[in-house]
PDB file of N, CA and C in Angstrom:
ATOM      1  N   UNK A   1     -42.323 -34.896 -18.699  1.00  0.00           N
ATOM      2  CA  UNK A   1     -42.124 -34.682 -17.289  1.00  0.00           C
ATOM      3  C   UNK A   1     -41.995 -33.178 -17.049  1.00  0.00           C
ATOM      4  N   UNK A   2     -42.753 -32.886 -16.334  1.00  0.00           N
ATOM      5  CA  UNK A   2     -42.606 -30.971 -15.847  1.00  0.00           C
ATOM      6  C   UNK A   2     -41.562 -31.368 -14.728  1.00  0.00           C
ATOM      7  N   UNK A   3     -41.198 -29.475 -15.091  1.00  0.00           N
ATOM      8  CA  UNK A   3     -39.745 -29.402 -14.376  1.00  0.00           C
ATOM      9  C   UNK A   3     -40.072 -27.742 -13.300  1.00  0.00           C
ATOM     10  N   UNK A   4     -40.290 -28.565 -12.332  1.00  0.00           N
ATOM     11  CA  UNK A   4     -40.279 -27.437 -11.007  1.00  0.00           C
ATOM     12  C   UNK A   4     -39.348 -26.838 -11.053  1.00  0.00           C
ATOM     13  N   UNK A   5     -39.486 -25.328 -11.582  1.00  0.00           N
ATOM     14  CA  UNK A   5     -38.206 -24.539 -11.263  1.00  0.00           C
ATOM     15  C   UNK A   5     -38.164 -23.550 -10.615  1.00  0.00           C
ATOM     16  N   UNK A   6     -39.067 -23.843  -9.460  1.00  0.00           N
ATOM     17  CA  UNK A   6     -38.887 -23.236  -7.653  1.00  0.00           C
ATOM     18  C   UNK A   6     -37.986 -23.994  -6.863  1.00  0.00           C
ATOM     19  N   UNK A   7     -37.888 -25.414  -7.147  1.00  0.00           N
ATOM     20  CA  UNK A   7     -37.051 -26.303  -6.735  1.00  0.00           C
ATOM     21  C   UNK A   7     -35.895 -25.838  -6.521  1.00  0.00           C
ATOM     22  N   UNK A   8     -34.976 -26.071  -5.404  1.00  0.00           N
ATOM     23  CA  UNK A   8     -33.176 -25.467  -5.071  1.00  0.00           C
ATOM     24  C   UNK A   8     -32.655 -26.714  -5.613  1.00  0.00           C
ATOM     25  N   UNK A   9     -31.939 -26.229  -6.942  1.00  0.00           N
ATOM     26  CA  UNK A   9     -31.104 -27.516  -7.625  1.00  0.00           C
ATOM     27  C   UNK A   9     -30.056 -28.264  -6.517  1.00  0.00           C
ATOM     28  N   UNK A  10     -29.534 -28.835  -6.652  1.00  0.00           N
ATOM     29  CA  UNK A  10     -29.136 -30.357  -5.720  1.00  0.00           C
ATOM     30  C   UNK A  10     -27.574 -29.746  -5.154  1.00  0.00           C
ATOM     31  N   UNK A  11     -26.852 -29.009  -6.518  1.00  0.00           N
ATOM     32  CA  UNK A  11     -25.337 -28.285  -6.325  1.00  0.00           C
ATOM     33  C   UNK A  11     -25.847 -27.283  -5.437  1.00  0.00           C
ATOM     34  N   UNK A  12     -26.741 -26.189  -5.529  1.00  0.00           N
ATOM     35  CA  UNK A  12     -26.588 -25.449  -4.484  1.00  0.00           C
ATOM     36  C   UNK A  12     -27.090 -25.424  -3.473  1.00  0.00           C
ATOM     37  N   UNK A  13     -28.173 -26.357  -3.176  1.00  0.00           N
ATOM     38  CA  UNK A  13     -28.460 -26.922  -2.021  1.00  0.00           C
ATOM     39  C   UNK A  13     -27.457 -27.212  -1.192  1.00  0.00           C
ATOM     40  N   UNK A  14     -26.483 -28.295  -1.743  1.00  0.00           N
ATOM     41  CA  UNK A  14     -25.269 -28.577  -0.871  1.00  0.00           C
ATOM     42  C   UNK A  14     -24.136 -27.552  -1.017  1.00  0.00           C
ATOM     43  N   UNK A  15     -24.059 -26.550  -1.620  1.00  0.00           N
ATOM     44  CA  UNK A  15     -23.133 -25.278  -1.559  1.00  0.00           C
ATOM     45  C   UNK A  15     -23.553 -24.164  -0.534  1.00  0.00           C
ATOM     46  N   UNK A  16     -24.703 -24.320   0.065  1.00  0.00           N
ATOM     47  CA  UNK A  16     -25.656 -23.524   1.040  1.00  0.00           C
ATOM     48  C   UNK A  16     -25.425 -24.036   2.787  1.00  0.00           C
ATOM     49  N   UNK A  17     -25.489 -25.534   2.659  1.00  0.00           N
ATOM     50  CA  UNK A  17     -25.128 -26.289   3.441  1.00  0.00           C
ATOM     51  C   UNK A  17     -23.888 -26.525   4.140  1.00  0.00           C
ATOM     52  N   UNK A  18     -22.667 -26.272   2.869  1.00  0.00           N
ATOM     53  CA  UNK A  18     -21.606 -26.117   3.455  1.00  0.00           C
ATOM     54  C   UNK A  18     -20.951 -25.057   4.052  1.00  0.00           C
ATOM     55  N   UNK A  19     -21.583 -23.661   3.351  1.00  0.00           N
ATOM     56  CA  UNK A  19     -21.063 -22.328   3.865  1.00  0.00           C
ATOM     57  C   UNK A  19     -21.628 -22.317   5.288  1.00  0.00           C
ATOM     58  N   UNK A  20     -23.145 -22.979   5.505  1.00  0.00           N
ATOM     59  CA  UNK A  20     -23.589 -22.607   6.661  1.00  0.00           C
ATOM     60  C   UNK A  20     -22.887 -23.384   7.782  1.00  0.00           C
ATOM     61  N   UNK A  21     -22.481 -24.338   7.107  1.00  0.00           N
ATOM     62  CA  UNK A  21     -21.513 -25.343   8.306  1.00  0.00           C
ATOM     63  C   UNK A  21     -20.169 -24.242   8.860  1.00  0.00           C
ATOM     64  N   UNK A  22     -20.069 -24.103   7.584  1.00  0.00           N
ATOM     65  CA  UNK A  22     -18.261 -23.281   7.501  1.00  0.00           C
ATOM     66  C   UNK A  22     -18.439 -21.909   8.555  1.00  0.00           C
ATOM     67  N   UNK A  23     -19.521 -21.261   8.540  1.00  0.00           N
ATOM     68  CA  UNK A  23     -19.651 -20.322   8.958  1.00  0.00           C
ATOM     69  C   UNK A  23     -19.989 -21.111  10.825  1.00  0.00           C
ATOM     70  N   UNK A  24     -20.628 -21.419  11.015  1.00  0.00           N
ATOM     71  CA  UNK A  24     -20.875 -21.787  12.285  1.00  0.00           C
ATOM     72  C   UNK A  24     -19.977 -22.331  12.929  1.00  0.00           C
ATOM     73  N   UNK A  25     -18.951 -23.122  12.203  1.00  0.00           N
ATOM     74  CA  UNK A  25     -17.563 -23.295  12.612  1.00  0.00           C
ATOM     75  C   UNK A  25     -16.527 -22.305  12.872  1.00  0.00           C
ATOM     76  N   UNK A  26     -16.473 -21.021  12.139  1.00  0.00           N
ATOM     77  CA  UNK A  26     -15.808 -20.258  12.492  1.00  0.00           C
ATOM     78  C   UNK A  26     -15.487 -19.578  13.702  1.00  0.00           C
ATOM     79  N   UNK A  27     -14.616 -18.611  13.869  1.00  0.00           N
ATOM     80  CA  UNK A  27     -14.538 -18.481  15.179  1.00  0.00           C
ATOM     81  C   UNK A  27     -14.767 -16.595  15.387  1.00  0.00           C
ATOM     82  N   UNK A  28     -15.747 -16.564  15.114  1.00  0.00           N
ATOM     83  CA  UNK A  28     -16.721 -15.646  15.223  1.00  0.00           C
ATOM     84  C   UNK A  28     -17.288 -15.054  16.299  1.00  0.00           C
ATOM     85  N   UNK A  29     -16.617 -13.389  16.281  1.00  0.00           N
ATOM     86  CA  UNK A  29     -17.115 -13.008  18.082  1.00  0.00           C
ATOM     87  C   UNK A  29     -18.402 -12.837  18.037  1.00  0.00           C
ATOM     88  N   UNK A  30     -19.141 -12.981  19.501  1.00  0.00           N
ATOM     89  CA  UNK A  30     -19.984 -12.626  19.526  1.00  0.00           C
ATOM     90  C   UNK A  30     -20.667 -11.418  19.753  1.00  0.00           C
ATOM     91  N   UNK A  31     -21.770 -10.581  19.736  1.00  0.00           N
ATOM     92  CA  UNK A  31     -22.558  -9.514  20.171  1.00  0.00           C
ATOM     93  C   UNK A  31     -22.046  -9.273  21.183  1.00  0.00           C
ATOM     94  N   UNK A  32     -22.166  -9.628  22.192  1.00  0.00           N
ATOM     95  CA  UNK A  32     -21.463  -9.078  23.910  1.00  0.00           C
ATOM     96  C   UNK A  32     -20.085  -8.806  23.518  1.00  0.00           C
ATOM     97  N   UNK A  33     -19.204  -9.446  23.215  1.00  0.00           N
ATOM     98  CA  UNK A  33     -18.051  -8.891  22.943  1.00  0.00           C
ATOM     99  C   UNK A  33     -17.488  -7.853  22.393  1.00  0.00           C
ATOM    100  N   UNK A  34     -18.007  -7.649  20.975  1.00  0.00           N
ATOM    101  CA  UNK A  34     -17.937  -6.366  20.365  1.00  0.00           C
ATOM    102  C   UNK A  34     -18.560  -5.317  21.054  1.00  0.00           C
ATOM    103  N   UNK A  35     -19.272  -5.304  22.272  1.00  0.00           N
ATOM    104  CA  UNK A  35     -20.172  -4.202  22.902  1.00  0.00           C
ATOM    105  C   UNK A  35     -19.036  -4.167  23.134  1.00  0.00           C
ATOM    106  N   UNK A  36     -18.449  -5.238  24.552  1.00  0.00           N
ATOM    107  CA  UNK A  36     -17.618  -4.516  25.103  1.00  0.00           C
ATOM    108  C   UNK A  36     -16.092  -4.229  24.946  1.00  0.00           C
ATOM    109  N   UNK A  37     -15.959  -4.529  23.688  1.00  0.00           N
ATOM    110  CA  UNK A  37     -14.531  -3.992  23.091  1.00  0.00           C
ATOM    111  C   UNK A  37     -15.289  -2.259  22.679  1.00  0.00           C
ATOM    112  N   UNK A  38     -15.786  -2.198  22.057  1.00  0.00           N
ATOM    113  CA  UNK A  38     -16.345  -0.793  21.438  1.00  0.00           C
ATOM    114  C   UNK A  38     -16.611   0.196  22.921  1.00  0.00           C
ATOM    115  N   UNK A  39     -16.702  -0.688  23.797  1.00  0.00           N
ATOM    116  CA  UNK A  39     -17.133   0.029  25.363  1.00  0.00           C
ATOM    117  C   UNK A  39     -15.587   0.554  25.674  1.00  0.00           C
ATOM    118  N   UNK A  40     -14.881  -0.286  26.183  1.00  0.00           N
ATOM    119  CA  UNK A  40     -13.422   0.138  26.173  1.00  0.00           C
ATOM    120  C   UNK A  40     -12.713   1.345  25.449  1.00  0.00           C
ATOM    121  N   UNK A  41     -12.897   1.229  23.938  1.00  0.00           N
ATOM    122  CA  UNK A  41     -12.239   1.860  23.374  1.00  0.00           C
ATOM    123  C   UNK A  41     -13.015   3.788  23.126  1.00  0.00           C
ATOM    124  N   UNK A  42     -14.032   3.659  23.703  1.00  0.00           N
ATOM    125  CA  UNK A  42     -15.038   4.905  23.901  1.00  0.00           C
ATOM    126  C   UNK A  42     -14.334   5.993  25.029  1.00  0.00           C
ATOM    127  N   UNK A  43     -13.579   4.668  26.157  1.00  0.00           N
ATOM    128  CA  UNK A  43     -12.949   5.480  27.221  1.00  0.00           C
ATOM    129  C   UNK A  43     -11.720   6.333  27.175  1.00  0.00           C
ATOM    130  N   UNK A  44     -11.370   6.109  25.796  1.00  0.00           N
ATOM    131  CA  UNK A  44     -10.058   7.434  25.228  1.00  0.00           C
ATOM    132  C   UNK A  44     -10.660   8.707  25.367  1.00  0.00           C
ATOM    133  N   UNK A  45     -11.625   9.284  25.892  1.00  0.00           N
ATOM    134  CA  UNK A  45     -11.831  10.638  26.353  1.00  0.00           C
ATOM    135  C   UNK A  45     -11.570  11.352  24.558  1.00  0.00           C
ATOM    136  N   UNK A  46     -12.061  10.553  23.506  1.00  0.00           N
ATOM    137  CA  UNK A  46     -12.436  11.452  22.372  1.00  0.00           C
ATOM    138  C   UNK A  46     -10.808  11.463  21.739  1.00  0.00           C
ATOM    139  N   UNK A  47     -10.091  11.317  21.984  1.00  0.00           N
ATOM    140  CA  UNK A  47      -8.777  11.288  21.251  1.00  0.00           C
ATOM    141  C   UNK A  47      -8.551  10.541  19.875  1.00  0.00           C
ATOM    142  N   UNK A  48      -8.208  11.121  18.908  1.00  0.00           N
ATOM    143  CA  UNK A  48      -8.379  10.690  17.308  1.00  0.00           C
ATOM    144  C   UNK A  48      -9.586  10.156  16.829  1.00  0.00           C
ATOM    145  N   UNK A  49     -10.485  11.332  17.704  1.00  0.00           N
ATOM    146  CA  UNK A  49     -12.058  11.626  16.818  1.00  0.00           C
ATOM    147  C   UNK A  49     -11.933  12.910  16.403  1.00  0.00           C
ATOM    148  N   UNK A  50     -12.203  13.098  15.495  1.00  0.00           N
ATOM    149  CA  UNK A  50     -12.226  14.843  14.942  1.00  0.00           C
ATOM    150  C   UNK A  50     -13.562  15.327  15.491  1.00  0.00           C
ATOM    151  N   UNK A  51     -13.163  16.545  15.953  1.00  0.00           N
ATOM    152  CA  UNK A  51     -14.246  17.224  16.763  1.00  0.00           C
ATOM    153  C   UNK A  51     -14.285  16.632  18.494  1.00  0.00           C
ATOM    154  N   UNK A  52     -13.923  15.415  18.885  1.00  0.00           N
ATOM    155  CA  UNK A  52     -13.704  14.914  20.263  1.00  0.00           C
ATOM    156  C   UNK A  52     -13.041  15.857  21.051  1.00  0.00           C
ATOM    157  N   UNK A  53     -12.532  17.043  21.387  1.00  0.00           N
ATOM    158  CA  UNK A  53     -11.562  17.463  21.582  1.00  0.00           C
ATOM    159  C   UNK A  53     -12.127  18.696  22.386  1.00  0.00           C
ATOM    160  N   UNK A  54     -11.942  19.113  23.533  1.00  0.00           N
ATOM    161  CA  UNK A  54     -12.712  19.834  24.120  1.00  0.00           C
ATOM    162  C   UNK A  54     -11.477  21.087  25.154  1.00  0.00           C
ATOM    163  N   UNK A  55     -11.809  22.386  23.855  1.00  0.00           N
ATOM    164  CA  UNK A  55     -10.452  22.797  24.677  1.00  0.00           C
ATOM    165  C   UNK A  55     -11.113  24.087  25.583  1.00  0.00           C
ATOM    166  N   UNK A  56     -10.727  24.241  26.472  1.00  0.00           N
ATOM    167  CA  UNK A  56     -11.504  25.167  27.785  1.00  0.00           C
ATOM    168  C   UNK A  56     -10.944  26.343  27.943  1.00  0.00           C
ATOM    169  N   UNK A  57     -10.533  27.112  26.881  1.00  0.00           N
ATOM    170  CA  UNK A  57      -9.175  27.994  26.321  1.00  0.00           C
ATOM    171  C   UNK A  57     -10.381  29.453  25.476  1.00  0.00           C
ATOM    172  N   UNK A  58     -10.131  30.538  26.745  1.00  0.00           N
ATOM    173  CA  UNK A  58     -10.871  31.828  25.555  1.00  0.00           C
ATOM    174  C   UNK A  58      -9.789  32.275  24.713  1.00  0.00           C
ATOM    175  N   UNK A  59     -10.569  32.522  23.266  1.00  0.00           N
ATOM    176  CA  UNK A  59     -10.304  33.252  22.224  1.00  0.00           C
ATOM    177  C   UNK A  59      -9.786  34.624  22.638  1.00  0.00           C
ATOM    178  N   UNK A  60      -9.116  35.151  22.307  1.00  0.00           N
ATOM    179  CA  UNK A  60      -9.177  36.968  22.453  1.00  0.00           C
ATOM    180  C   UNK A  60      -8.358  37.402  20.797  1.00  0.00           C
ATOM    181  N   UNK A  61      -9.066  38.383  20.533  1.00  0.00           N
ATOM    182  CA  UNK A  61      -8.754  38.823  19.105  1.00  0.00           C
ATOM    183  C   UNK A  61      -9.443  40.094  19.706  1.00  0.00           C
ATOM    184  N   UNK A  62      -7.533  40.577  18.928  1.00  0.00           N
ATOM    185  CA  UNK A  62      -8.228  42.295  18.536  1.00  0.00           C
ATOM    186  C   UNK A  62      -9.428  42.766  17.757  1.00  0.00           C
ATOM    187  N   UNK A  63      -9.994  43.517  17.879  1.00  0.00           N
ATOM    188  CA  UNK A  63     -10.822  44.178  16.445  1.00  0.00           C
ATOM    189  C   UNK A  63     -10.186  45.231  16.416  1.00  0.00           C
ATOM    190  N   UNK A  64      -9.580  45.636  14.846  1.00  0.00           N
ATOM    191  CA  UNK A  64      -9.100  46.853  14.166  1.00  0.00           C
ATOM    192  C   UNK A  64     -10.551  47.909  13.401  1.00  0.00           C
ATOM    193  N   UNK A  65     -10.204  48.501  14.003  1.00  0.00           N
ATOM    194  CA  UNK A  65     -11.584  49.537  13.070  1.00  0.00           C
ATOM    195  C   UNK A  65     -11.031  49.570  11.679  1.00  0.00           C
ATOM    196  N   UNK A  66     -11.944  49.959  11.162  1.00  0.00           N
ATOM    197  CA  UNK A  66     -11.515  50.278   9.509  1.00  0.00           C
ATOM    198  C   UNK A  66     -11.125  52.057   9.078  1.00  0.00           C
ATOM    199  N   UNK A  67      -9.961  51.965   8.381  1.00  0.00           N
ATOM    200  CA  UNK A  67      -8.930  52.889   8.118  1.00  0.00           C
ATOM    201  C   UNK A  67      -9.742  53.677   7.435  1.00  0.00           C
ATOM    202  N   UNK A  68      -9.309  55.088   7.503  1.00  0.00           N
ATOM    203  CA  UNK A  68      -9.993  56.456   6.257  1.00  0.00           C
ATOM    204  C   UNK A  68      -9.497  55.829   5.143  1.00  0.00           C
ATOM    205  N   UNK A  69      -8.388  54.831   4.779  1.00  0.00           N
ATOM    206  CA  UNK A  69      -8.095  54.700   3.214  1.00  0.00           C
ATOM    207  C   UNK A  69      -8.870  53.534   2.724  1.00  0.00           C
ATOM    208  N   UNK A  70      -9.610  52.692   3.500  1.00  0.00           N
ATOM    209  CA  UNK A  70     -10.444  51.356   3.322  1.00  0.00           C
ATOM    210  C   UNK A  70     -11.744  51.533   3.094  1.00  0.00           C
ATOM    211  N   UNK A  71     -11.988  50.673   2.401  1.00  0.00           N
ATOM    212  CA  UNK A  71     -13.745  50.481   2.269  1.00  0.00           C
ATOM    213  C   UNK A  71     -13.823  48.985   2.578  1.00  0.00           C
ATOM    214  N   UNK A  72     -15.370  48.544   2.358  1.00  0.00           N
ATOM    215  CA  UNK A  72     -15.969  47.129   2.352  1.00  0.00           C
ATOM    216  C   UNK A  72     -16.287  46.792   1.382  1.00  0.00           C
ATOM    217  N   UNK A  73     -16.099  45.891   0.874  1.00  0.00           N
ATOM    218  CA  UNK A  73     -16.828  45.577  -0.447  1.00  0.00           C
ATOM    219  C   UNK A  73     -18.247  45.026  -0.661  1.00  0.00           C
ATOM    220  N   UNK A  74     -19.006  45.783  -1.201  1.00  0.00           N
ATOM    221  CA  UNK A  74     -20.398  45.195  -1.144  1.00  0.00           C
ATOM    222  C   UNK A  74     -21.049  43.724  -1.285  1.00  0.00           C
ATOM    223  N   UNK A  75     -20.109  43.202  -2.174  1.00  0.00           N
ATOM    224  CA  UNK A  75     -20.511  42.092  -3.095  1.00  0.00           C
ATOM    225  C   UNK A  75     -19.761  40.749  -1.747  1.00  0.00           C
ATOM    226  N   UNK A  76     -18.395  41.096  -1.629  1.00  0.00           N
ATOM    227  CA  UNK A  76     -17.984  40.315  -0.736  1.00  0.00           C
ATOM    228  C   UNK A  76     -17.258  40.397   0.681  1.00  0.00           C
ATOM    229  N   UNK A  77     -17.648  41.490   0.911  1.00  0.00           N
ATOM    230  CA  UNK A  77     -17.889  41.946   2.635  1.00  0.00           C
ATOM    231  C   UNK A  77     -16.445  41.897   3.344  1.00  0.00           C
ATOM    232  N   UNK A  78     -15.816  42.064   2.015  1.00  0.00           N
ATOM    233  CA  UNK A  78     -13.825  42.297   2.322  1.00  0.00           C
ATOM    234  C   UNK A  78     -13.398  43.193   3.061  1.00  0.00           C
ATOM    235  N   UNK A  79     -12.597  43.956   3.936  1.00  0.00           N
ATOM    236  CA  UNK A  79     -12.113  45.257   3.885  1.00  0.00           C
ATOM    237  C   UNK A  79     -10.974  45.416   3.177  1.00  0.00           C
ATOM    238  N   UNK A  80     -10.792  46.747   1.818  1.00  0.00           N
ATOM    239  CA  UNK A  80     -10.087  46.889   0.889  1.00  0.00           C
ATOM    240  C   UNK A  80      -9.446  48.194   0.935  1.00  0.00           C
ATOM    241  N   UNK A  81      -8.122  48.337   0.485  1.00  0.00           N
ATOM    242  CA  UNK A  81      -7.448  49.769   0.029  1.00  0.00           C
ATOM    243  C   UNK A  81      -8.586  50.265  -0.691  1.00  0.00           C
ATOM    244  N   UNK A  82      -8.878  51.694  -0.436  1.00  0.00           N
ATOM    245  CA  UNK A  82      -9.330  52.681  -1.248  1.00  0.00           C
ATOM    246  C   UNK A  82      -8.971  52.195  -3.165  1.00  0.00           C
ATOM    247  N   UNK A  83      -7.691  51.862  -2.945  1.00  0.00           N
ATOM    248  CA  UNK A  83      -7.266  51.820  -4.492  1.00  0.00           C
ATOM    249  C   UNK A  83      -8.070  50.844  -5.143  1.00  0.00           C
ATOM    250  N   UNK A  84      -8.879  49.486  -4.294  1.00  0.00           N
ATOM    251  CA  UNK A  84      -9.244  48.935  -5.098  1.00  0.00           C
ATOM    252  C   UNK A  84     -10.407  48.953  -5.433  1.00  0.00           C
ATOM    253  N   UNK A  85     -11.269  50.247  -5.179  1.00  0.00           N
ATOM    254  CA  UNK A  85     -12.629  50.858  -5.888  1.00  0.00           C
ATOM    255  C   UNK A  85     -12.403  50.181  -7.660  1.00  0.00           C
ATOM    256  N   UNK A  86     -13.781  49.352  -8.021  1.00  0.00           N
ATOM    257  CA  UNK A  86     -13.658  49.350  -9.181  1.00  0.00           C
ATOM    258  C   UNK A  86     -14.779  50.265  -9.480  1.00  0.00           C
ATOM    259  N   UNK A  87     -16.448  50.169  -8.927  1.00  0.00           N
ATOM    260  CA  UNK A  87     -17.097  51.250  -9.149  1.00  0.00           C
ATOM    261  C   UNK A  87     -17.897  51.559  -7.979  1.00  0.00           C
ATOM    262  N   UNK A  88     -18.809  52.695  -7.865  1.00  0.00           N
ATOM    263  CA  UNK A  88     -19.722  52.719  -6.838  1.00  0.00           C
ATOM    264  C   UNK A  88     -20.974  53.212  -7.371  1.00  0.00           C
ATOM    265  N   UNK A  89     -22.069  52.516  -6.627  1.00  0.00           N
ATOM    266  CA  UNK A  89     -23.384  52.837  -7.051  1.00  0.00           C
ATOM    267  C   UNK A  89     -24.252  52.671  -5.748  1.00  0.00           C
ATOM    268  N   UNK A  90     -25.067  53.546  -5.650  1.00  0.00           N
ATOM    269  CA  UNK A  90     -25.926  53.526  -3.916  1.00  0.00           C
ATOM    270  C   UNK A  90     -24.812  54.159  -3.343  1.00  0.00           C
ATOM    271  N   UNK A  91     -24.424  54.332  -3.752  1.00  0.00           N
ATOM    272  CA  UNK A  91     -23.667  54.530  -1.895  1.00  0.00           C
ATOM    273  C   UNK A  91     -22.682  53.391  -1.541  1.00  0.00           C
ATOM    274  N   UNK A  92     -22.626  52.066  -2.768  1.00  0.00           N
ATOM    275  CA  UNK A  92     -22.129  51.158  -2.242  1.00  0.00           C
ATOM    276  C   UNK A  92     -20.565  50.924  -3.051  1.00  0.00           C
ATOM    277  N   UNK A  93     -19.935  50.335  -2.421  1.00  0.00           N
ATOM    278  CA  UNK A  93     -18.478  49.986  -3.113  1.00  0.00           C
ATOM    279  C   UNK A  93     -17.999  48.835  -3.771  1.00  0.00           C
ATOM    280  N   UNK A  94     -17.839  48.912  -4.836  1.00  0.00           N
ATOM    281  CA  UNK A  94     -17.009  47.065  -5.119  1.00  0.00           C
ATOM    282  C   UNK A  94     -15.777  47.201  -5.553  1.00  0.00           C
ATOM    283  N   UNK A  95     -15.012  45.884  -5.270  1.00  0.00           N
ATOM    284  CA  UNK A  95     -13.862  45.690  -5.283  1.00  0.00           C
ATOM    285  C   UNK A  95     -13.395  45.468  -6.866  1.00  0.00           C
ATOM    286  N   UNK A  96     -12.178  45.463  -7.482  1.00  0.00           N
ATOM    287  CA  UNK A  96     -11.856  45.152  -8.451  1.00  0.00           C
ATOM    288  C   UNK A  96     -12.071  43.526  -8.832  1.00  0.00           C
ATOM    289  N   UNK A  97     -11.630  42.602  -7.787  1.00  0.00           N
ATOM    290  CA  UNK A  97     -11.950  40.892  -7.508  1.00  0.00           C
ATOM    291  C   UNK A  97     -13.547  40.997  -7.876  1.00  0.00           C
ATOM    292  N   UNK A  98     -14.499  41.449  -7.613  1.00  0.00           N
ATOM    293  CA  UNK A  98     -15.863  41.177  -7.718  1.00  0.00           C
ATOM    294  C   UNK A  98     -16.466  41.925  -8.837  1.00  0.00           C
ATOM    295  N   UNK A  99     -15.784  42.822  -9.297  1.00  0.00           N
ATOM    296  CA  UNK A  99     -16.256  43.095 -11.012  1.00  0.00           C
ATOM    297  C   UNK A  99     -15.200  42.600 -11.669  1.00  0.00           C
ATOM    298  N   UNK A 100     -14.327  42.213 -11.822  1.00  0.00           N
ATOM    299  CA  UNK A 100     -13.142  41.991 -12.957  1.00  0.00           C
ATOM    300  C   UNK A 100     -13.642  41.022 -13.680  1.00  0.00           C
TER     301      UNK A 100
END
């Protein structure tokens, strides 16, 4: 006797049958609902979304020029005490942090 084994054996046939019962029984929201719960909860105007937050507030920051005892550092665009020249070449300066 050949044995069809495309065939859905008999146990999970009826294990397929019952989840699908179980499931259709449940009490399961529907599509429209979750719209409009997710609709509702959109109307918090962005509150405990990171980045939601919209503040209408100018910045003002000094700018300090850079001191006769300071340089920049070439490598990482710091402003540094004079003291912390480790070498210079071009014309350019590095810090002790960026050669050490």
């Amino acid at each position: 006797m050949a044995t069809d084994y495309d065939e859905v054996r008999s146990d999970v046939k009826e294990s397929q049958e019952n989840s699908l019962e179980a499931l259709q029984s449940a009490n399961a929201p529907d599509a429209r609902s979750v719209v409009l719960e997710l609709e509702e909860t959109d109307g918090l105007d962005g509150a405990g979304v990171p980045g939601g937050e919209f503040i209408a507030e100018e910045l003002i920051v000094q700018v300090v020029p850079q001191a006769a005892d300071e340089f920049t550092c070439y490598s990482c665009f710091l402003v540094r005490h004079r003291s912390q020249i480790a070498r210079q070449k071009d014309g350019h300066a590095y810090c002790t942090d960026c050669e050490g």
